[in-house]
C-alpha atoms as a PDB file:
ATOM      1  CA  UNK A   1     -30.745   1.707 -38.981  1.00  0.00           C
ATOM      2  CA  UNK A   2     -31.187   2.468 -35.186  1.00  0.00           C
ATOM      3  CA  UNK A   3     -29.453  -0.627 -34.504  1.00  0.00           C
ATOM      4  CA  UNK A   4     -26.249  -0.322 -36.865  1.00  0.00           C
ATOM      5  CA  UNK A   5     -25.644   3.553 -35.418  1.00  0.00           C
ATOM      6  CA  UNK A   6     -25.892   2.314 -31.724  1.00  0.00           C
ATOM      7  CA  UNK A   7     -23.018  -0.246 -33.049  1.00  0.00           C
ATOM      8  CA  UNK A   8     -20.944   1.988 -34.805  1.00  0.00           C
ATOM      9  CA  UNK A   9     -20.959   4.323 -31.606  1.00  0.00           C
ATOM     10  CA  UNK A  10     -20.491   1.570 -29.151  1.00  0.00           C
ATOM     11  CA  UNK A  11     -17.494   0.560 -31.281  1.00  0.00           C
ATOM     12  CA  UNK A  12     -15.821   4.363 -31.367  1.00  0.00           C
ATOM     13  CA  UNK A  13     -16.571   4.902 -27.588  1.00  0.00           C
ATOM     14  CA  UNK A  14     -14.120   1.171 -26.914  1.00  0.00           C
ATOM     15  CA  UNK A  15     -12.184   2.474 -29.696  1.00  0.00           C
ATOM     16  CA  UNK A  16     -11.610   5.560 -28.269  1.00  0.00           C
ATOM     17  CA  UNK A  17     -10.994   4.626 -24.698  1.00  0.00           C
ATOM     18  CA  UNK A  18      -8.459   2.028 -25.745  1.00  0.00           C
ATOM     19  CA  UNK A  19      -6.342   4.575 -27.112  1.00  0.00           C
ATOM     20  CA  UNK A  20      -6.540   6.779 -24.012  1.00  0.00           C
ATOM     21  CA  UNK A  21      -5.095   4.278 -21.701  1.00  0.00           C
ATOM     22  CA  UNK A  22      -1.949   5.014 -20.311  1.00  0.00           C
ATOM     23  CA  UNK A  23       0.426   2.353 -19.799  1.00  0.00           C
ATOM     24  CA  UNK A  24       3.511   4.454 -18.376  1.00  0.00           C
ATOM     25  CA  UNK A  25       5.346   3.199 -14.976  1.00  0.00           C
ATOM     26  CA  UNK A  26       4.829   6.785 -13.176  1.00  0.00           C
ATOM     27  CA  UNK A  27       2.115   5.308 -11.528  1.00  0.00           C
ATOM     28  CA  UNK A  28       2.147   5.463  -7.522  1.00  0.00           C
ATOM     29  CA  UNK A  29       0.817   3.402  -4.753  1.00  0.00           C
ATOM     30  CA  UNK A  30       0.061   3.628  -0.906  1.00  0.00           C
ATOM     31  CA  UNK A  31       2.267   1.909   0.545  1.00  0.00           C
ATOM     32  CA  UNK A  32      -0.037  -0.985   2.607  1.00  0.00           C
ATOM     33  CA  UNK A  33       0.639  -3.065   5.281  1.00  0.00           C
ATOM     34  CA  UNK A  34      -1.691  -6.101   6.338  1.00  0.00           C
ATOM     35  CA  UNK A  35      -1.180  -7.218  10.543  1.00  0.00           C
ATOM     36  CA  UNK A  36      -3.776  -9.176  12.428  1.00  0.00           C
ATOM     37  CA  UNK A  37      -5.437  -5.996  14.133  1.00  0.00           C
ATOM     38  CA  UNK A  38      -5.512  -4.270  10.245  1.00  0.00           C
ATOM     39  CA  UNK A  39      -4.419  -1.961   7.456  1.00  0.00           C
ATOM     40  CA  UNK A  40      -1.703   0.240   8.188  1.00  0.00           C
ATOM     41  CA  UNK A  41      -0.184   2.751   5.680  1.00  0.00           C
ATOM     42  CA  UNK A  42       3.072   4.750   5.290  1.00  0.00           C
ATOM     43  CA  UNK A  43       2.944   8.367   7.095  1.00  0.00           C
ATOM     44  CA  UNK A  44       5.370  11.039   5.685  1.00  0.00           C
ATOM     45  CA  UNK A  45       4.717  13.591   8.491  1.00  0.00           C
ATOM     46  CA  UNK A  46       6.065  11.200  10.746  1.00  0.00           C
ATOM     47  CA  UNK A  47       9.720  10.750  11.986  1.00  0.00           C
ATOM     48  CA  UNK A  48      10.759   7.731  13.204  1.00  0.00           C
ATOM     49  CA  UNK A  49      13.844   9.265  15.855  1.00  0.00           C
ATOM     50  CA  UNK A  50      10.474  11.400  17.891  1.00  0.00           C
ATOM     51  CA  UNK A  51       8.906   7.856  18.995  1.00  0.00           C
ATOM     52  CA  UNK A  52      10.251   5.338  21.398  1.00  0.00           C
ATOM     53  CA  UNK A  53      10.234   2.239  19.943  1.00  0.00           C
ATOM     54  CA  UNK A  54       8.068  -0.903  21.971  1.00  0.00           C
ATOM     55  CA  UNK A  55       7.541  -4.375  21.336  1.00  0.00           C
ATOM     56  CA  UNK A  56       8.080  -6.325  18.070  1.00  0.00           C
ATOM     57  CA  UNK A  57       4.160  -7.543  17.313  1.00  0.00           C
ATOM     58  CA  UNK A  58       5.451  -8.975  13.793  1.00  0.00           C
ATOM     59  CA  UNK A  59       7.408  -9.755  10.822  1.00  0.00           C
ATOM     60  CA  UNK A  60       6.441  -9.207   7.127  1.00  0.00           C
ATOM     61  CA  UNK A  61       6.018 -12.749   5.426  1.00  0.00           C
ATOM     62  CA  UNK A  62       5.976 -11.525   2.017  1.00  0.00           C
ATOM     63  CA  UNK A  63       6.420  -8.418  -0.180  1.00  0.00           C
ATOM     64  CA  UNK A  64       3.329  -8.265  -3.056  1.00  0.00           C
ATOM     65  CA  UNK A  65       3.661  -6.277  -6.106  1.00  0.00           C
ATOM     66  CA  UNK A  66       2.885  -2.686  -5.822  1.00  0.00           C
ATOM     67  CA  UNK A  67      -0.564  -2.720  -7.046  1.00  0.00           C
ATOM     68  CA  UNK A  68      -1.871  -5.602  -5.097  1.00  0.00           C
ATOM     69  CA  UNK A  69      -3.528  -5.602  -1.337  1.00  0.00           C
ATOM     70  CA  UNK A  70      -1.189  -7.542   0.903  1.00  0.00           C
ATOM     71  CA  UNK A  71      -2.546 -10.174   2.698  1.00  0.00           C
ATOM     72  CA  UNK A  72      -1.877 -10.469   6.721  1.00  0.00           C
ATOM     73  CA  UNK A  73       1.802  -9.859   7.381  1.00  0.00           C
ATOM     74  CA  UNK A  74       2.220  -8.405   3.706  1.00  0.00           C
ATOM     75  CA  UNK A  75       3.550  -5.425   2.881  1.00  0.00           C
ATOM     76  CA  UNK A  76       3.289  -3.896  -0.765  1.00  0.00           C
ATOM     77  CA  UNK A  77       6.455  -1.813   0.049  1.00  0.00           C
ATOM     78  CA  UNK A  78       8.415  -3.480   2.869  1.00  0.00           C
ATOM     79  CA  UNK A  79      10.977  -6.427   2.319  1.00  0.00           C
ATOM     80  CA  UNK A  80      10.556  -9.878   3.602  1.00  0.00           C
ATOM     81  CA  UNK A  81      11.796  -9.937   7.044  1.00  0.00           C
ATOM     82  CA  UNK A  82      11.007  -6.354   7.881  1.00  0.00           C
ATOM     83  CA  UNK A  83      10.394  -6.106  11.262  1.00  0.00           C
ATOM     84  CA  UNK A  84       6.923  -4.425  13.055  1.00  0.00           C
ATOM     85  CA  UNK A  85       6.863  -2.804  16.478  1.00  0.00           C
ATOM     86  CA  UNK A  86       4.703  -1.069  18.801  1.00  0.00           C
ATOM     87  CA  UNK A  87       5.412   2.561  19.777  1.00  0.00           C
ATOM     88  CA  UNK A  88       4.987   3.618  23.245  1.00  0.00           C
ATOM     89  CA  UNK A  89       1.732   5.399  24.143  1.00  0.00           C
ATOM     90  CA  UNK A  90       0.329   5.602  20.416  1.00  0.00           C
ATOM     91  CA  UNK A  91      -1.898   2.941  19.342  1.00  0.00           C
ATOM     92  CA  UNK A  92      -2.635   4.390  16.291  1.00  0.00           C
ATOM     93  CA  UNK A  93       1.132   4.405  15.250  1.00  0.00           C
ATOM     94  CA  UNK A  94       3.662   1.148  14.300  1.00  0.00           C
ATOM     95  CA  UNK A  95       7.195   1.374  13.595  1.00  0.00           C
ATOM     96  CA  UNK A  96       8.372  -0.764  10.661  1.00  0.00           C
ATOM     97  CA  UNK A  97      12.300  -1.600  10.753  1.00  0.00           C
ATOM     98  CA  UNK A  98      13.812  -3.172   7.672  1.00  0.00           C
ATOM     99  CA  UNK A  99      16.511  -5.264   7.370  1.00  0.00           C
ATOM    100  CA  UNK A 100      18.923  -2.724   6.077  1.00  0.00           C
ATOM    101  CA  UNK A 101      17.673  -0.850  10.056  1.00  0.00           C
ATOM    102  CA  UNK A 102      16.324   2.239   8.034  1.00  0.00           C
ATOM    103  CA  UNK A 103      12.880   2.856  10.193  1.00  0.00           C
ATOM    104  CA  UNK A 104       9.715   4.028   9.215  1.00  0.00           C
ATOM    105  CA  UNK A 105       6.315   5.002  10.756  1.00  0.00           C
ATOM    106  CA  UNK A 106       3.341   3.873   9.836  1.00  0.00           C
ATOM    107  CA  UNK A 107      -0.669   4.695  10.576  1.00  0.00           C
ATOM    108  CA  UNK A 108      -3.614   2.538  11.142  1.00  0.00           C
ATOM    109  CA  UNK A 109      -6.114   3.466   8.482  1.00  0.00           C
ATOM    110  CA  UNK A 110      -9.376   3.961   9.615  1.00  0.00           C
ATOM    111  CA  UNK A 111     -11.934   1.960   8.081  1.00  0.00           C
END
């Protein structure tokens, strides 16, 4: 008896969680970018006209689908052909220019 109510509750716990699932497209991402040197991610706070922009130090390869982890010189956000620089005196910051020229800053995560 034990065995068939530790079923039946097994069964309405998967039932149950199945029907909570949502499947909507609201979701969000962090936008991700993969370089040699690591992960860098999109920073809002930042404005792209306060830096001075340095060296180009790559060129995104491929864009992956929002939910995956780009591999080096992916970008789960950025076009194919988006350009990455340096900018002057901050390490921790890139600059990420897309084809269109609309610029962006980005930060190196941390782990």
């Amino acid at each position: 008896m034990k065995k068939i109510l530790i079923a039946f509750l097994l069964l309405s716990v998967f039932a149950l969680s199945a029907c909570n699932q949502d499947t909507g497209s609201d979701e969000s991402y962090q936008v991700v970018t993969v370089l040699n040197d690591g992960m860098w991610s999109y920073d809002s706070n930042e404005s792209p006209e306060s830096y001075e922009q340095g060296s180009k130090i790559a060129t995104i390869s491929k864009k992956t689908d929002p939910e995956v982890t780009p591999g080096t010189n992916e970008s789960n956000y950025f076009e194919k052909g988006t350009k990455i620089y340096s900018i002057k005196g901050k390490d921790e910051l890139i600059m990420a220019v897309e084809p269109s020229g609309k610029k962006s800053i980005l930060r190196k995560n941390e782990n």
